[in-house]
Protein backbone atom coordinates (compact mmCIF):
# COMPACT_ATOMS: atom_id res chain seq x y z
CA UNK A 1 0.00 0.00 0.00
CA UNK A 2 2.86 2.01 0.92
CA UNK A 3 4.21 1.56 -2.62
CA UNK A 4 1.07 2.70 -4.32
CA UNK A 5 0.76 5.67 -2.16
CA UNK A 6 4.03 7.06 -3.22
CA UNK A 7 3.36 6.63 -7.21
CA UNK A 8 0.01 8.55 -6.53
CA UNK A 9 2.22 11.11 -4.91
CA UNK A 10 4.61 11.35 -7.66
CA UNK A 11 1.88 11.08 -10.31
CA UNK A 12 0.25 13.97 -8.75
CA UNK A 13 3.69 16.07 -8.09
CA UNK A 14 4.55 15.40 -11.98
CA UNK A 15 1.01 16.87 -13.11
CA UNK A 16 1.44 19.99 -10.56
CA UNK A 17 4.24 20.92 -12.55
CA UNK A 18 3.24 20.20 -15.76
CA UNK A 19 0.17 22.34 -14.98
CA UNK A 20 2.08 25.26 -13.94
CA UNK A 21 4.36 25.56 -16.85
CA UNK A 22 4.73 29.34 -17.23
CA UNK A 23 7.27 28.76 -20.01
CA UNK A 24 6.67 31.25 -22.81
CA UNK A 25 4.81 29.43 -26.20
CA UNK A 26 5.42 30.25 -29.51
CA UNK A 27 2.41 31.79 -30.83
CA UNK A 28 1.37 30.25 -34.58
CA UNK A 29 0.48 33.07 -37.33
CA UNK A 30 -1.50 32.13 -40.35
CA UNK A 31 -0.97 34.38 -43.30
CA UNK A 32 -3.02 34.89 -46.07
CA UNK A 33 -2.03 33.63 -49.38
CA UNK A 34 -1.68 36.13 -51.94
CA UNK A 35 -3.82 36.23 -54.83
CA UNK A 36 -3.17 34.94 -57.90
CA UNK A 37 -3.05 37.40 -61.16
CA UNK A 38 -4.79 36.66 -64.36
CA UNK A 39 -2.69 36.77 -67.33
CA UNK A 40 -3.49 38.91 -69.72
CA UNK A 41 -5.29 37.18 -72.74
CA UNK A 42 -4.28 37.53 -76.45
CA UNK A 43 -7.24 39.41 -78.02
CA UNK A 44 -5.58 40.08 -81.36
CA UNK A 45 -5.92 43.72 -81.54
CA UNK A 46 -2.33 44.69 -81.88
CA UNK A 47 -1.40 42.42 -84.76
């Protein structure tokens, strides 16, 4: 009993810490893509 006590304990130290994790993130940006030009059609008006 003594055993499982002590791997609760440590379980529950292990997700303390994880939990307060002030460590700065790095934040994801999503940029939107650029549109894409039309070429320019040949009409046949300068010949």
């Amino acid at each position: 009993m003594s055993t499982s006590i002590r791997l609760v304990a440590a379980i529950g130290l292990v997700v303390a810490v994880a939990a307060c994790d002030t460590s700065p993130r790095e934040e994801f940006v999503v940029a939107e893509p650029q549109a894409v030009s039309i070429e320019p059609t040949y009409t046949g008006k300068y010949n």
